[in-house]
Protein backbone atom coordinates (compact mmCIF):
# COMPACT_ATOMS: atom_id res chain seq x y z
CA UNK A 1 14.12 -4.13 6.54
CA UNK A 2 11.38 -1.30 6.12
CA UNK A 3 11.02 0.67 3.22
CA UNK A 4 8.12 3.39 3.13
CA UNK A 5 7.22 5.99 0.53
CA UNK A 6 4.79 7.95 -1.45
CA UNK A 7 3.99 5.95 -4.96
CA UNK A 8 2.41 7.24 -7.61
CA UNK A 9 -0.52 5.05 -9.41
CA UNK A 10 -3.26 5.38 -10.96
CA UNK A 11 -3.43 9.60 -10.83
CA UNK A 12 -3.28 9.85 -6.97
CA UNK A 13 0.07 8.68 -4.77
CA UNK A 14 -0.19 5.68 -2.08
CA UNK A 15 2.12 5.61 0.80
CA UNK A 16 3.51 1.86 0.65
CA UNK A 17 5.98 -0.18 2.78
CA UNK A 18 7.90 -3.01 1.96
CA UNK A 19 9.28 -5.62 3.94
CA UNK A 20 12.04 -8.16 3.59
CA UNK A 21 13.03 -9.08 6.57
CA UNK A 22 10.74 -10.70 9.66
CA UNK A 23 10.75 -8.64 13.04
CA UNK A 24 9.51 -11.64 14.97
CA UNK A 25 6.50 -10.51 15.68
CA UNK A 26 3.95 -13.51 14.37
CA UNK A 27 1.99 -11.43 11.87
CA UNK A 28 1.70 -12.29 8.41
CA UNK A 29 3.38 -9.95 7.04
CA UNK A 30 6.72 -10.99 8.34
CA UNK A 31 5.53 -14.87 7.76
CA UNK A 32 4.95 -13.81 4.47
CA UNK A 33 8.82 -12.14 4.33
CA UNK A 34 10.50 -14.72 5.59
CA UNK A 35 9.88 -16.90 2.13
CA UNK A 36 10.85 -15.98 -0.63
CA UNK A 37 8.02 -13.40 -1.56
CA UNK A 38 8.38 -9.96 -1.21
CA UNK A 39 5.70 -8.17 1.11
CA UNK A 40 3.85 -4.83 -0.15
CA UNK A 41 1.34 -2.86 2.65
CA UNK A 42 -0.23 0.28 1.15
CA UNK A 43 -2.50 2.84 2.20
CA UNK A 44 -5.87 3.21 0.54
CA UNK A 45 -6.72 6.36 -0.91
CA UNK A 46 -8.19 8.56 1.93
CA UNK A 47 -6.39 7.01 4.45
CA UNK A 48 -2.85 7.30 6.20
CA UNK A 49 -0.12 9.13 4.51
CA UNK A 50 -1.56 8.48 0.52
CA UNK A 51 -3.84 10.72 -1.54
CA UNK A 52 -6.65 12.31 0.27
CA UNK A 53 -10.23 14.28 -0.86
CA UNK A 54 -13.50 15.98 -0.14
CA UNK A 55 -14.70 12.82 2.41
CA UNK A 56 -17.97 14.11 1.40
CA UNK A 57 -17.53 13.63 -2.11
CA UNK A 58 -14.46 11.05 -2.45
CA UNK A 59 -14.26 11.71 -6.59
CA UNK A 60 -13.30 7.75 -6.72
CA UNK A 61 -15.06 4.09 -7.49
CA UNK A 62 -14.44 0.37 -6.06
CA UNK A 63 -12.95 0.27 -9.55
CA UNK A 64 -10.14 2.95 -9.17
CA UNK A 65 -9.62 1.25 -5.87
CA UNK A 66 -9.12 -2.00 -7.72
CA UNK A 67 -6.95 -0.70 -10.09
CA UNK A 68 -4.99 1.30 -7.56
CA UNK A 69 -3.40 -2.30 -6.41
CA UNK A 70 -3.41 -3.76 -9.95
CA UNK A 71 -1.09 -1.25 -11.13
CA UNK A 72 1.32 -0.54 -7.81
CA UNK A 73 4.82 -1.32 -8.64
CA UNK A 74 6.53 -0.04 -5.48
């Protein structure tokens, strides 16, 4: 199962997906799924479906980046 949304953190919103159930595929992701762990992929700011800025001027630190993943609760 495949869950995918828009979650807000930190002042911007990160697309995430979850997975619960393995596809079979041999990544980690579904090795990690098939315990008993639940498995969280986001996109970074700037990238893929979450938050985006002036590339030239981002308006963001490692820090925010850090805290970004510290304080997701998809």
């Amino acid at each position: 199962m495949e869950d995918e949304r828009l979650v807000p953190v930190n002042g911007v919103k990160l697309c995430v997906q979850t997975f619960g159930e393995p596809t079979g595929s041999g990544e980690v992701r579904e090795w990690l799924a098939r315990t008993p762990r639940r498995v969280v992929r986001y996109d970074l700011r700037d990238t893929g479906q979450s938050t985006t800025g002036d590339p030239d001027n981002p308006g963001y630190t490692l820090r925010d980046l850090v805290t970004d993943a510290a304080e997701l609760r998809p």
